[in-house]
N, C-alpha and C. Protein backbone atom coordinates (compact mmCIF):
# COMPACT_ATOMS: atom_id res chain seq x y z
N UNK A 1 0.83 -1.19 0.00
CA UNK A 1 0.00 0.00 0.00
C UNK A 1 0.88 1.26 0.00
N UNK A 2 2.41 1.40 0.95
CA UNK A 2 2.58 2.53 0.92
C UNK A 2 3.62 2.85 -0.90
N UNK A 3 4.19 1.71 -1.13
CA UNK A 3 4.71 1.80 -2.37
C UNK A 3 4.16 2.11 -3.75
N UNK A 4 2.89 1.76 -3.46
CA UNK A 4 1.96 1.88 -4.37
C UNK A 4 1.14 3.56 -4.51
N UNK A 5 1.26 3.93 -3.71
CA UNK A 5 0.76 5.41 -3.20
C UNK A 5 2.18 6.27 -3.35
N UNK A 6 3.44 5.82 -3.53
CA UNK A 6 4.34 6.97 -3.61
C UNK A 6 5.31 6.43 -5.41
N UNK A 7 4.89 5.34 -5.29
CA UNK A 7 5.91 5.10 -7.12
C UNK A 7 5.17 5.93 -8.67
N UNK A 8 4.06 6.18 -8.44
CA UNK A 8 3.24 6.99 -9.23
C UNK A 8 3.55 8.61 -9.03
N UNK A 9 3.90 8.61 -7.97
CA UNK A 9 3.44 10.53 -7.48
C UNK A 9 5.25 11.08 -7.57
N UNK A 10 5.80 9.85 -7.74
CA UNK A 10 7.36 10.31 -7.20
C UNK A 10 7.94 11.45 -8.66
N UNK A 11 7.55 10.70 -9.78
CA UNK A 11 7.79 11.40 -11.11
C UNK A 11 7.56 12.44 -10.78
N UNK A 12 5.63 13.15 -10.69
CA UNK A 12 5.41 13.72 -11.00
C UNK A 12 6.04 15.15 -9.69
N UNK A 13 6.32 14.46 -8.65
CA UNK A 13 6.90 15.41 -7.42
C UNK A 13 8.33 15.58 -7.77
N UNK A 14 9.29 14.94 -8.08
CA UNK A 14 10.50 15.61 -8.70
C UNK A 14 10.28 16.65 -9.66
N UNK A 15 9.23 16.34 -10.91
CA UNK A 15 9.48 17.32 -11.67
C UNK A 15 8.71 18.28 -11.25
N UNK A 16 7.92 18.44 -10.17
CA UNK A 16 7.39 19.78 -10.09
C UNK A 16 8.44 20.74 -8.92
N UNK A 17 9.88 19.80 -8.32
CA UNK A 17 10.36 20.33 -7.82
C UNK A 17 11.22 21.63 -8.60
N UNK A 18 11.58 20.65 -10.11
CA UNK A 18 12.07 21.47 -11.26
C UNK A 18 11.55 22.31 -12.16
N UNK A 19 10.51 22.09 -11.69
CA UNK A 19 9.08 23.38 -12.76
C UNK A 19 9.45 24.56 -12.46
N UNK A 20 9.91 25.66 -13.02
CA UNK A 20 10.03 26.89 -12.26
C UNK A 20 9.53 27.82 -13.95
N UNK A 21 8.31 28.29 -13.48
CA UNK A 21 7.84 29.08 -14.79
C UNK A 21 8.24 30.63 -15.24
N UNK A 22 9.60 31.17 -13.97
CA UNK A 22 10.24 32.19 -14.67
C UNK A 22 11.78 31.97 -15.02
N UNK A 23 11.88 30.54 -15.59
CA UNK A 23 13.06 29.98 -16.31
C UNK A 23 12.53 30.03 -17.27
N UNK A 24 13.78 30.65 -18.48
CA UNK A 24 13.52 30.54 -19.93
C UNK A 24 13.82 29.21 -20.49
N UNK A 25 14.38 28.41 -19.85
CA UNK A 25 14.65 27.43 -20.26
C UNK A 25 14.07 26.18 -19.42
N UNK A 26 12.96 26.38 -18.70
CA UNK A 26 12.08 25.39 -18.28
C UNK A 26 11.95 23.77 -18.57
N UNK A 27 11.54 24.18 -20.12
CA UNK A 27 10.78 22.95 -21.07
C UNK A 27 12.38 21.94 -20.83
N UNK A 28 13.42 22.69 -21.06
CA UNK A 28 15.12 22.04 -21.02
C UNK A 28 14.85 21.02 -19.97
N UNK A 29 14.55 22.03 -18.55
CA UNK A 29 15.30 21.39 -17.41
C UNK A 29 14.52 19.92 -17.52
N UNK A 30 12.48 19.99 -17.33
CA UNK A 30 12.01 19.45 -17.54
C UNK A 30 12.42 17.89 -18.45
N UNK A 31 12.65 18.27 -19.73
CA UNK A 31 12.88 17.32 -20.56
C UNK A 31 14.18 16.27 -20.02
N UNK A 32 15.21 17.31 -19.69
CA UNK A 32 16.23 16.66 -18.93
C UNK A 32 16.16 15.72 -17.95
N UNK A 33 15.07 16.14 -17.05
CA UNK A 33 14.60 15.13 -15.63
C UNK A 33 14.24 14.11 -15.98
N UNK A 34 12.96 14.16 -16.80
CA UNK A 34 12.69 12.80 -17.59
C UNK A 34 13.44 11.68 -18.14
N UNK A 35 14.62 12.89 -19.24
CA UNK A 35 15.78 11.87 -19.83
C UNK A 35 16.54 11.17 -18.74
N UNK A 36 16.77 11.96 -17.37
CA UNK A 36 17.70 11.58 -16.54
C UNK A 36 17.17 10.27 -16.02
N UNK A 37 15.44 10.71 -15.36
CA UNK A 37 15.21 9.42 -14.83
C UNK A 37 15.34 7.86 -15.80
N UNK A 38 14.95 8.01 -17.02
CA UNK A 38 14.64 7.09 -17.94
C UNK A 38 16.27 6.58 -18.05
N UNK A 39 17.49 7.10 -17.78
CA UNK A 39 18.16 6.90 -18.12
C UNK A 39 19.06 5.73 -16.74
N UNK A 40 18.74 6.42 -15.93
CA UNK A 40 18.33 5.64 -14.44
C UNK A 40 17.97 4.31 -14.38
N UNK A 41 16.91 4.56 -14.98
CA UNK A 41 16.13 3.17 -15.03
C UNK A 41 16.53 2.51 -15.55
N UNK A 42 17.11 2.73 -16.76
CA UNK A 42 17.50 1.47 -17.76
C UNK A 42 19.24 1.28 -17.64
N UNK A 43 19.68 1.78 -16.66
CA UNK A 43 20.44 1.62 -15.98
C UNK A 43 21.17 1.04 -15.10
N UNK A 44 20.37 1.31 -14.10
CA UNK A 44 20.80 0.89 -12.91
C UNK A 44 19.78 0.39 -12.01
N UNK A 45 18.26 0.24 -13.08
CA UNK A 45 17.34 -0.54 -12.42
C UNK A 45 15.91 0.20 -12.12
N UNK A 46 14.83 -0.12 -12.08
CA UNK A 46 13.34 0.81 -12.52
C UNK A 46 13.65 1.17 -10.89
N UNK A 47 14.21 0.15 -9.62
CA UNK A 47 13.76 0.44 -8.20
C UNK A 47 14.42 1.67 -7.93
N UNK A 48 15.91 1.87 -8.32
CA UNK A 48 16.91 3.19 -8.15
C UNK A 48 16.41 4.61 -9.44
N UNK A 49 15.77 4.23 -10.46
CA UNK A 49 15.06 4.88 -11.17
C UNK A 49 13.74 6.05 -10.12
N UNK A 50 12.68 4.92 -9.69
CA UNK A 50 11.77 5.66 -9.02
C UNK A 50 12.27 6.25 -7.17
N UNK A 51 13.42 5.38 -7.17
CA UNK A 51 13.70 6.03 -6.11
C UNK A 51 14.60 7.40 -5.84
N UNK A 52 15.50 7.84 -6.76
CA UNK A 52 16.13 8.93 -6.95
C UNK A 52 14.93 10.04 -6.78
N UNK A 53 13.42 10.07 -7.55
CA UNK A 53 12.47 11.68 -7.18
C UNK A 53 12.21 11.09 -6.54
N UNK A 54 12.30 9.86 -5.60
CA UNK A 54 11.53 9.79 -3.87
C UNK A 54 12.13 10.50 -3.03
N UNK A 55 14.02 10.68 -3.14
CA UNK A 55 14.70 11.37 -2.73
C UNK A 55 14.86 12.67 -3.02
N UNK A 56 14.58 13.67 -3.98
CA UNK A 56 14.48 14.48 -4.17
C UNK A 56 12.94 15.11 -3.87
N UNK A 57 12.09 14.69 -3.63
CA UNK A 57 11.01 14.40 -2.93
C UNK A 57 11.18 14.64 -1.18
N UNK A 58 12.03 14.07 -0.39
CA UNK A 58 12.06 14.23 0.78
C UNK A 58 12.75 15.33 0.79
């Protein structure tokens, strides 16, 4: 239950840590987080993937 309630929300809470709408280069950082996590994942594993914005999250 509690994994299930934070592996969905973790994406979307990292990147709203990086949302900042008076950066001109926003859409960048954004796109970057994504690439980063995806890159994570297929990496070094989907668990260290969703867990890196759990940590950036706390």
């Amino acid at each position: 239950m509690g994994s299930g309630g934070v592996r969905p929300h973790s994406l979307a809470f990292g990147a709203y840590q990086i949302d900042n709408k008076t950066n001109v280069n926003n859409g960048r950082a954004l796109e970057s987080f994504f690439w980063g996590i995806v890159y994570i994942q297929d990496h070094a594993g989907w668990k260290v993937g969703f867990g890196f914005p759990a940590m950036l999250m706390c």
